[in-house]
C-alpha atoms as a PDB file:
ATOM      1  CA  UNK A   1      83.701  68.345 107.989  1.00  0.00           C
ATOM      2  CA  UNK A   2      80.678  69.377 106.153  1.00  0.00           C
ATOM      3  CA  UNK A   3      77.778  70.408 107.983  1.00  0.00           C
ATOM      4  CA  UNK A   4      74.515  68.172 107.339  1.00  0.00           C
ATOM      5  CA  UNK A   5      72.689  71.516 107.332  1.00  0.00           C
ATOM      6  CA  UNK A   6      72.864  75.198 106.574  1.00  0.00           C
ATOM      7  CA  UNK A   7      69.317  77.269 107.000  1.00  0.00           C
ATOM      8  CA  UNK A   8      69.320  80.395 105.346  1.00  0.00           C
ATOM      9  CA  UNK A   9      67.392  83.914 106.533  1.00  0.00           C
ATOM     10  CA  UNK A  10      66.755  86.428 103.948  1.00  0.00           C
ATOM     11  CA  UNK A  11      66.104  89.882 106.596  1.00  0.00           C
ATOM     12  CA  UNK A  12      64.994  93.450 105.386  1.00  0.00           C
ATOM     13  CA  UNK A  13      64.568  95.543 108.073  1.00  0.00           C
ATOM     14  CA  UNK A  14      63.857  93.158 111.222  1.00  0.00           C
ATOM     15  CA  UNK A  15      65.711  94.267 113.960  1.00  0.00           C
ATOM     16  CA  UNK A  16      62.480  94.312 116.163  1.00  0.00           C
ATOM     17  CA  UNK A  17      62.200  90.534 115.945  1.00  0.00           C
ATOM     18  CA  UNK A  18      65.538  89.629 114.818  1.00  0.00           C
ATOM     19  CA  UNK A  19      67.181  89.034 118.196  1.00  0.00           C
ATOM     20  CA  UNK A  20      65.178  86.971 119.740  1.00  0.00           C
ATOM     21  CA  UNK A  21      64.474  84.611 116.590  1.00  0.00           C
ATOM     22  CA  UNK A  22      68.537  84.178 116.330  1.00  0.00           C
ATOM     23  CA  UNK A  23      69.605  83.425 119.871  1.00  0.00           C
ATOM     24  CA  UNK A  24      66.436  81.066 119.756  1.00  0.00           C
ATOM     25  CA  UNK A  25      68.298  79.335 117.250  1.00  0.00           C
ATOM     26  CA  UNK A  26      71.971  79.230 118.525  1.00  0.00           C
ATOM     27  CA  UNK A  27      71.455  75.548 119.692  1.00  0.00           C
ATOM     28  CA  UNK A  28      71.716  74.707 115.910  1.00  0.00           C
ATOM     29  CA  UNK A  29      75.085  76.389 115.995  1.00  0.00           C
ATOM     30  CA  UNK A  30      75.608  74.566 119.077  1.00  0.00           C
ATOM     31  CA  UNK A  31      74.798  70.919 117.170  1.00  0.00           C
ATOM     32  CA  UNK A  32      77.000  71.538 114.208  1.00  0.00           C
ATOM     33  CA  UNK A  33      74.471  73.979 111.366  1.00  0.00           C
ATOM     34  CA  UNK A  34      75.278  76.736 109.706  1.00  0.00           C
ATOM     35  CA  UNK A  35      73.387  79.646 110.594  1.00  0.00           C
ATOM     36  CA  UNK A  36      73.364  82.488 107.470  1.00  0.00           C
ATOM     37  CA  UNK A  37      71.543  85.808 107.225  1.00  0.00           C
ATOM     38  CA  UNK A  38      71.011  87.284 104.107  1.00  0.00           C
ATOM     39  CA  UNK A  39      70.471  91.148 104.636  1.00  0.00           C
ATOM     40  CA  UNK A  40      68.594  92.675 101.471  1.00  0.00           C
ATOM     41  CA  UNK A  41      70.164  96.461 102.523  1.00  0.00           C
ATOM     42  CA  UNK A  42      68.104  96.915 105.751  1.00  0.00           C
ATOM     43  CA  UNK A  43      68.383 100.599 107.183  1.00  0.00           C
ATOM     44  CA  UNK A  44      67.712  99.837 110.748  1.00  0.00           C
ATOM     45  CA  UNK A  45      69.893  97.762 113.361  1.00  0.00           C
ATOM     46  CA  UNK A  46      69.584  94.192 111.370  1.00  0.00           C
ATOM     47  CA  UNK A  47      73.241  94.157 110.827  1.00  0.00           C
ATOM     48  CA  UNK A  48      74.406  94.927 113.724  1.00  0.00           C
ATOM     49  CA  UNK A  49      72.413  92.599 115.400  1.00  0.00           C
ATOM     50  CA  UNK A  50      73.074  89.449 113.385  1.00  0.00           C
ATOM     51  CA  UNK A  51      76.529  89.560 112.991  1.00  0.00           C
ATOM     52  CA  UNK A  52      77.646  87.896 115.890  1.00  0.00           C
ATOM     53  CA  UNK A  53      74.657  85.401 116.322  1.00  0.00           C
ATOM     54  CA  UNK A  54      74.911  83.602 112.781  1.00  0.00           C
ATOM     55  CA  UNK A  55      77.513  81.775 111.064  1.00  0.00           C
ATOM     56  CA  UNK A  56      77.893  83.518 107.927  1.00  0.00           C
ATOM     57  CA  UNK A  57      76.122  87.527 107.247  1.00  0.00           C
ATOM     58  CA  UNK A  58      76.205  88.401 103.812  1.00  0.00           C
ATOM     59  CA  UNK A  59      74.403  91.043 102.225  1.00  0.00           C
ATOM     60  CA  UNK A  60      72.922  91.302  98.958  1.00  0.00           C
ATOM     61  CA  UNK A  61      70.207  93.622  96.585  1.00  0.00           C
ATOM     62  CA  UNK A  62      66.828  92.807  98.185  1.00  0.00           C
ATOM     63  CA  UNK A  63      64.454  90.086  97.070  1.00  0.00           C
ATOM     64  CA  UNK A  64      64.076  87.036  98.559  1.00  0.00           C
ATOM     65  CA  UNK A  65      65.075  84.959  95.736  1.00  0.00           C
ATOM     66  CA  UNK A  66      67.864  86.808  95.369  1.00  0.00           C
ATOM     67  CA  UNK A  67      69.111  86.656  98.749  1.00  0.00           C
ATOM     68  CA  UNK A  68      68.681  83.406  99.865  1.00  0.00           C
ATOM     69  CA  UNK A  69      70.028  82.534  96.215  1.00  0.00           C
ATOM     70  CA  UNK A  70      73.182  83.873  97.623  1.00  0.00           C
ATOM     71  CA  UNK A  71      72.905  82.322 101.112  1.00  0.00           C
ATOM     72  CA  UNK A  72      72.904  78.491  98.968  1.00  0.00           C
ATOM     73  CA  UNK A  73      76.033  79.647  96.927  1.00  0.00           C
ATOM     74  CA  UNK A  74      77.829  80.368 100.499  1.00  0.00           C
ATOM     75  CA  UNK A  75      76.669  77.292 102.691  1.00  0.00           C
ATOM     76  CA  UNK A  76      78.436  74.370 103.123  1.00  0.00           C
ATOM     77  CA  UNK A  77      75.395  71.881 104.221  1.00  0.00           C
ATOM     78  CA  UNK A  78      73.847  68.950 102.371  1.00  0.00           C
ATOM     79  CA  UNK A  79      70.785  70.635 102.730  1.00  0.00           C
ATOM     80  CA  UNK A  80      69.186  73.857 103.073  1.00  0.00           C
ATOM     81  CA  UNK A  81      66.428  74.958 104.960  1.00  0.00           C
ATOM     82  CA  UNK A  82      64.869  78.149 103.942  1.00  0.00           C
ATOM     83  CA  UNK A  83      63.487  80.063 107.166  1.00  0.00           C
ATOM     84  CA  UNK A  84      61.833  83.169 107.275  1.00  0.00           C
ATOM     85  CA  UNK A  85      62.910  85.856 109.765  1.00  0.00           C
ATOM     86  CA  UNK A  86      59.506  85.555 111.111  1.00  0.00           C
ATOM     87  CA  UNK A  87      59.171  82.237 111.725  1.00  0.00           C
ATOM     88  CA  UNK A  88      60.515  80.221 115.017  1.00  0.00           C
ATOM     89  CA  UNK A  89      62.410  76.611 114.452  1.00  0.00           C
ATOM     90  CA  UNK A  90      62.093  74.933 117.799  1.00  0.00           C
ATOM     91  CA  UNK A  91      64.239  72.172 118.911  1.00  0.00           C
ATOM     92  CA  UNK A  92      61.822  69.787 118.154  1.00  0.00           C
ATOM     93  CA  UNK A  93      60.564  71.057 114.660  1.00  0.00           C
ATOM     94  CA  UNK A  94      64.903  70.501 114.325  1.00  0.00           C
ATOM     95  CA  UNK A  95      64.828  67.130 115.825  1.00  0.00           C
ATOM     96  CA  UNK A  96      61.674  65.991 113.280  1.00  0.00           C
ATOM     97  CA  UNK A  97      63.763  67.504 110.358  1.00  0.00           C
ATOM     98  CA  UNK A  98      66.548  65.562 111.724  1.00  0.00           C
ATOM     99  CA  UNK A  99      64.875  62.349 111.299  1.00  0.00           C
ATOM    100  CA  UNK A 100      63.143  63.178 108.371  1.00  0.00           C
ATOM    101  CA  UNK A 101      66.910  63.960 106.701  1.00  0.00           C
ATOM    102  CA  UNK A 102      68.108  60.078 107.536  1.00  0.00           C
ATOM    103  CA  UNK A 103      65.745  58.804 104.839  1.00  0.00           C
ATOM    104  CA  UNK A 104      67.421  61.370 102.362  1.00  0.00           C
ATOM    105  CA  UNK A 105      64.533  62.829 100.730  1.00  0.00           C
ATOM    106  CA  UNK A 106      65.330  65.536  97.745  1.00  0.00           C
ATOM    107  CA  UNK A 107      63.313  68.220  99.314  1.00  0.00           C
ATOM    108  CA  UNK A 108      60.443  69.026 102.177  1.00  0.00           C
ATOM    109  CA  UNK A 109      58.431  71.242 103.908  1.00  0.00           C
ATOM    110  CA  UNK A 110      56.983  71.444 107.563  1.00  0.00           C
ATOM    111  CA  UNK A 111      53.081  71.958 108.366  1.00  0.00           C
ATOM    112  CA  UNK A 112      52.762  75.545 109.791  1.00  0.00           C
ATOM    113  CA  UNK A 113      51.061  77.112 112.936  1.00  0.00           C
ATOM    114  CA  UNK A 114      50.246  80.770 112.561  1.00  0.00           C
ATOM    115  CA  UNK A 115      50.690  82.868 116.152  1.00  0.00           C
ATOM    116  CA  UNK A 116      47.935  86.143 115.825  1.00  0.00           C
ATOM    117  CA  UNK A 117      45.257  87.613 117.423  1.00  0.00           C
ATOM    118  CA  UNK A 118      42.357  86.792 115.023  1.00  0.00           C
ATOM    119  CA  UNK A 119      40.565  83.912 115.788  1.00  0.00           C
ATOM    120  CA  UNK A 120      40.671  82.481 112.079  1.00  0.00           C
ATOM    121  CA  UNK A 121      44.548  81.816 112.126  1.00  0.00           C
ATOM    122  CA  UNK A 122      44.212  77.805 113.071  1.00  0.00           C
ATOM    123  CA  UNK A 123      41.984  77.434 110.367  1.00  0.00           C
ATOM    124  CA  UNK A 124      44.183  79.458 108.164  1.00  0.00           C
ATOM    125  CA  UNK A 125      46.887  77.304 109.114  1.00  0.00           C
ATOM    126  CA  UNK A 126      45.096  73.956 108.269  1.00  0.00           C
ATOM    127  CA  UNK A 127      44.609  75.266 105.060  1.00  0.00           C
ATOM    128  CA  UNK A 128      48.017  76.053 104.159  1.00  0.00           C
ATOM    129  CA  UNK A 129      48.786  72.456 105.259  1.00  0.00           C
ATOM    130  CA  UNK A 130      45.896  70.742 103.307  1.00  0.00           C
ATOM    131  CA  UNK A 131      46.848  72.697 100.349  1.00  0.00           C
ATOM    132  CA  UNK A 132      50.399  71.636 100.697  1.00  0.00           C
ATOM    133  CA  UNK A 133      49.896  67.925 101.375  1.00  0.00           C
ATOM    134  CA  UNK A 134      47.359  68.007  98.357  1.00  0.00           C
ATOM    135  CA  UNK A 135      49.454  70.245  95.618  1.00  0.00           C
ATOM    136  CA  UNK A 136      53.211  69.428  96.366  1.00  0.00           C
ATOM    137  CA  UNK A 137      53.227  73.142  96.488  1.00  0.00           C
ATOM    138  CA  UNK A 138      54.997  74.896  99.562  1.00  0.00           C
ATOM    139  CA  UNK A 139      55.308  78.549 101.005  1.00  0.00           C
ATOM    140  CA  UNK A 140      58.412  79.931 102.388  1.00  0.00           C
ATOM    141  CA  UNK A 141      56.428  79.903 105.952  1.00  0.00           C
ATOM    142  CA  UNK A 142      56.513  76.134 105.805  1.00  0.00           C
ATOM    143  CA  UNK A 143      60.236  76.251 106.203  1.00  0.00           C
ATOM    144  CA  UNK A 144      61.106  74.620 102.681  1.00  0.00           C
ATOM    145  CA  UNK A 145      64.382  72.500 102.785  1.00  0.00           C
ATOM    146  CA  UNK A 146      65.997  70.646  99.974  1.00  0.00           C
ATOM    147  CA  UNK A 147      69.241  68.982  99.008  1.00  0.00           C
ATOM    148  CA  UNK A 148      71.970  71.562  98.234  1.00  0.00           C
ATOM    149  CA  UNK A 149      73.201  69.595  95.118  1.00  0.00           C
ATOM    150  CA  UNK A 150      69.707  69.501  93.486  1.00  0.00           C
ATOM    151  CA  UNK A 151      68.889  73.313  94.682  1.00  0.00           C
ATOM    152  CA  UNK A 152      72.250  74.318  92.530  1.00  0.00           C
ATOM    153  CA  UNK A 153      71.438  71.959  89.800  1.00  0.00           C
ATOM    154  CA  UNK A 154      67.871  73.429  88.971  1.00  0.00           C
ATOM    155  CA  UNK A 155      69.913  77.207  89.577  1.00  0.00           C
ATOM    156  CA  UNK A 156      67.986  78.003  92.704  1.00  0.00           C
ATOM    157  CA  UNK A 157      64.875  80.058  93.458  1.00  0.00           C
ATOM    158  CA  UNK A 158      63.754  81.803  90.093  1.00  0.00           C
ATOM    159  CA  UNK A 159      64.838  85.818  89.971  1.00  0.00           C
ATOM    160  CA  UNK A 160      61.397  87.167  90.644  1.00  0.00           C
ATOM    161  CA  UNK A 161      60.348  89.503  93.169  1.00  0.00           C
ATOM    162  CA  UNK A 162      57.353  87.321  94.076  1.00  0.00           C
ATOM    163  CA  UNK A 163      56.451  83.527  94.670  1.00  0.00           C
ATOM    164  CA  UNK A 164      59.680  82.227  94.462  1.00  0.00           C
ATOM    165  CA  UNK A 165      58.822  79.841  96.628  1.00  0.00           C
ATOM    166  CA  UNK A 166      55.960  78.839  94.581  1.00  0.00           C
ATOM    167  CA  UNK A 167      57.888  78.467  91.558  1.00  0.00           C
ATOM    168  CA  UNK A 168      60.729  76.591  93.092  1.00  0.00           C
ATOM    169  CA  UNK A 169      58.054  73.827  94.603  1.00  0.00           C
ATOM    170  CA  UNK A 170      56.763  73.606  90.773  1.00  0.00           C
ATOM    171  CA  UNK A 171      59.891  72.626  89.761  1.00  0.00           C
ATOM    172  CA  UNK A 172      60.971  70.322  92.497  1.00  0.00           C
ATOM    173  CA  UNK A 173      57.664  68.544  92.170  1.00  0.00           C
ATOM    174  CA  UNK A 174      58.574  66.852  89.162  1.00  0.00           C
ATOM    175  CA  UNK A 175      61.483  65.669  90.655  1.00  0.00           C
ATOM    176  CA  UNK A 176      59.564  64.418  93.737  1.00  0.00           C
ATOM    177  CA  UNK A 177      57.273  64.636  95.936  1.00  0.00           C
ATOM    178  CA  UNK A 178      57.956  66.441  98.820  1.00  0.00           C
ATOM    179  CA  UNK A 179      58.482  64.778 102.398  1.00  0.00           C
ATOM    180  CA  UNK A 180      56.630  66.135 104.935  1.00  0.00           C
ATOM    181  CA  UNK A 181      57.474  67.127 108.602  1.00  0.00           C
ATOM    182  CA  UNK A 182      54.774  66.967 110.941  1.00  0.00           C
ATOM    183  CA  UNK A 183      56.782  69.241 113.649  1.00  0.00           C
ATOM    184  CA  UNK A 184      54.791  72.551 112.910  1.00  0.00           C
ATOM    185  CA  UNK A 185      56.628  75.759 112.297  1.00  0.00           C
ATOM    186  CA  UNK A 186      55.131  79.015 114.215  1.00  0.00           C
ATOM    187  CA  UNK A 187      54.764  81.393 111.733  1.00  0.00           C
ATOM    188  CA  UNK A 188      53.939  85.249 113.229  1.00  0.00           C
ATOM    189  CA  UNK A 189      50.529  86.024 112.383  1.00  0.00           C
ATOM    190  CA  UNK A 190      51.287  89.691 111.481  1.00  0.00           C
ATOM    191  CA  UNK A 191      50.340  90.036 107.969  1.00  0.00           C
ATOM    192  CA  UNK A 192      46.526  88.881 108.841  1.00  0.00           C
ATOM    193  CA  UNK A 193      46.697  91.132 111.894  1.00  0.00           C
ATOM    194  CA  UNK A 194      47.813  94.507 110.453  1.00  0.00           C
ATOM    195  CA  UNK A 195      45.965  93.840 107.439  1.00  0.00           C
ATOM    196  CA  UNK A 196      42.765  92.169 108.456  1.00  0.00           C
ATOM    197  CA  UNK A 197      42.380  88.407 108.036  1.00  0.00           C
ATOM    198  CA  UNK A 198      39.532  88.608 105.419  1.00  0.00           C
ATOM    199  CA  UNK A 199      41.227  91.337 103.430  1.00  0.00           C
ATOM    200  CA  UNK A 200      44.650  89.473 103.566  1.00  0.00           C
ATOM    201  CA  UNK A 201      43.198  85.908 103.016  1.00  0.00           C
ATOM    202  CA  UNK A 202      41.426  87.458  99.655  1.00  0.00           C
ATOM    203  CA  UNK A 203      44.662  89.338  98.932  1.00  0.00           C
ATOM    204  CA  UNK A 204      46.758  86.035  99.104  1.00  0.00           C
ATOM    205  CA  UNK A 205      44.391  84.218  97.078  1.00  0.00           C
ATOM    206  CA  UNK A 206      44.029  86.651  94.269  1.00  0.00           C
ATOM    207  CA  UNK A 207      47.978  86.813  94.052  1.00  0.00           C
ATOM    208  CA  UNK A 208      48.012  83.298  93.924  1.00  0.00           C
ATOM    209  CA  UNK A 209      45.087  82.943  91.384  1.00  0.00           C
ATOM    210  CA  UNK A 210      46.642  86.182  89.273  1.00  0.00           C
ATOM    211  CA  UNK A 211      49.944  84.237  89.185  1.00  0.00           C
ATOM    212  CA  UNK A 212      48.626  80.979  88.162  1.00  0.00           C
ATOM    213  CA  UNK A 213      46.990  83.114  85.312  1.00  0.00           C
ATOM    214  CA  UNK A 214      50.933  83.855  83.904  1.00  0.00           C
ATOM    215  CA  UNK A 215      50.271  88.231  85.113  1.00  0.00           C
ATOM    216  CA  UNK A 216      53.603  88.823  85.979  1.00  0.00           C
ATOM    217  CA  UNK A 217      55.284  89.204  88.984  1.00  0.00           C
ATOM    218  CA  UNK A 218      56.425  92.373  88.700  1.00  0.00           C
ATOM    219  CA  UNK A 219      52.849  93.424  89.093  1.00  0.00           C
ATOM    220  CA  UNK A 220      51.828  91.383  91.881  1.00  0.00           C
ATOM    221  CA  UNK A 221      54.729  92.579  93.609  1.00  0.00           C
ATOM    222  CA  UNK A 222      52.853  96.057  93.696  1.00  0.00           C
ATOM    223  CA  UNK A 223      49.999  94.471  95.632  1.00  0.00           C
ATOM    224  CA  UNK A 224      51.889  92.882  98.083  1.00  0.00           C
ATOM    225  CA  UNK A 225      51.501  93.632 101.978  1.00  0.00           C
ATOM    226  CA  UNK A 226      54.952  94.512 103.347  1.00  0.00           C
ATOM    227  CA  UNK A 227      54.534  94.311 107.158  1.00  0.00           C
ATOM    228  CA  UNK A 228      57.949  95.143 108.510  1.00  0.00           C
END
C-alpha cells in the first residue's frame, strides 16, 4: 500500500546531530512514512549512522537540490515533506500536517521556531513566518511539503547550488497558494550563533536581495555560511 507520506533529509556531514534527529523520528516509521536520507558524500559517521534508522539511504553528488531531487524519484508517498537534518518534526507538528493533508492541498509549509542562544531568534522566527504568510515564498527550515505528482510534474527543485527552495515556492505559487501549518518546526539556531545574528541576518538578506537581482547562484553559493 502506498504510504501517504515520504519526508526526505538531504545530510552532509551530520553525524553530531544526526542520531538523535532520526530516532526522534522513528514514530513516523512506526505510523506507516517513509523515512529517506539523502547523503551528499559525507566523510564522517553519517552513513553509518542512518542506515538502520531510515527507510531508504541513498547517496548522491552534494547539493541539496540535487539530493532531495533524488530522495522524490525513490519515495513512494503522496506527498513529500522536505526536512532539514537540523530541524526536529515533533509528533504534533506530524499530527497538524496530518490534518492539514485531509483537505488535499498541492503544497505547504509549517511556521518555524528557531532554538539559539541569541536573544533575537523569536523575532527572527516571526519574520520568517510573516514573510512566508505574506509572499507564498517558503525556506527549506519551514519543512516544505507538496504533492509527489505535482513535485515530478514541475521536475523538482531547480539544479542550483543555492535557493532551491526559493525557486521551487516561485513556481508552486502559481499553482497555489500554499497551506499553512500552524504546528511550528524547531529549527537549530546555529547559523545565527556561530556567525553572529546581525552579521548572518544581513548575510541572508543580501543573498536573498542579490538573488532576486538574477546574480547567479553559483556566486552566492561562495558567500554562503556552511555551519556543519
Amino acid at each position: 500500500m502506498r504510504p501517504l507520506l515520504s519526508i526526505i533529509i538531504p545530510v552532509l556531514n551530520e553525524a553530531m546531530i544526526l542520531e538523535a534527529r532520526l530516532r526522534a523520528l522513528q514514530f513516523v516509521r512506526d505510523d506507516g512514512a517513509e523515512l529517506i536520507v539523502i547523503d551528499g558524500g559525507s566523510t564522517d559517521d553519517s552513513v553509518r549512522i542512518a542506515e538502520p534508522l531510515c527507510t531508504q539511504l541513498s547517496q548522491s553528488k552534494p547539493g541539496r537540490a540535487t539530493q532531495m531531487n533524488q530522495g522524490a524519484a525513490i519515495a513512494r508517498g503522496e506527498y513529500l515533506l522536505f526536512l532539514h537534518a537540523d530541524t526536529v518534526l515533533s509528533k504534533d507538528c506530524v499530527d497538524a500536517l496530518l490534518a492539514a493533508l485531509a483537505s488535499s492541498p498541492v503544497w505547504g509549509r509549517f511556521d518555524v521556531w528557531i532554538e539559539g542562544a541569541h536573544p533575537l531568534l523569536p523575532l527572527t522566527a516571526a519574520m520568517m513566518n510573516w514573510r512566508a504568510r505574506w509572499t507564498s515564498v517558503a525556506t527549506g527550515d519551514q519543512g516544505i511539503f507538496v504533492r509527489a505528482d505535482l513535485f515530478s510534474q514541475l521536475g523538482g527543485f531547480p539544479d542550483i547550488p543555492l535557493m532551491e527552495d526559493v525557486a521551487l515556492s516561485k513556481i508552486l505559487r502559481r499553482v497555489a497558494r500554499p497551506a499553512r501549518v500552524r504546528a511550528r518546526l524547531l529549527t537549530n539556531g546555529r547559523r545565527w550563533d556561530q556567525g553572529g545574528w546581525l552579521r548572518t541576518v544581513l548575510r541572508m538578506w543580501g543573498l536573498r536581495l542579490a538573488y532576486w537581482s538574477g546574480i547567479n547562484t553559483q556566486t552566492l553559493a561562495r558567500y554562503y555560511l556552511n555551519v556543519r
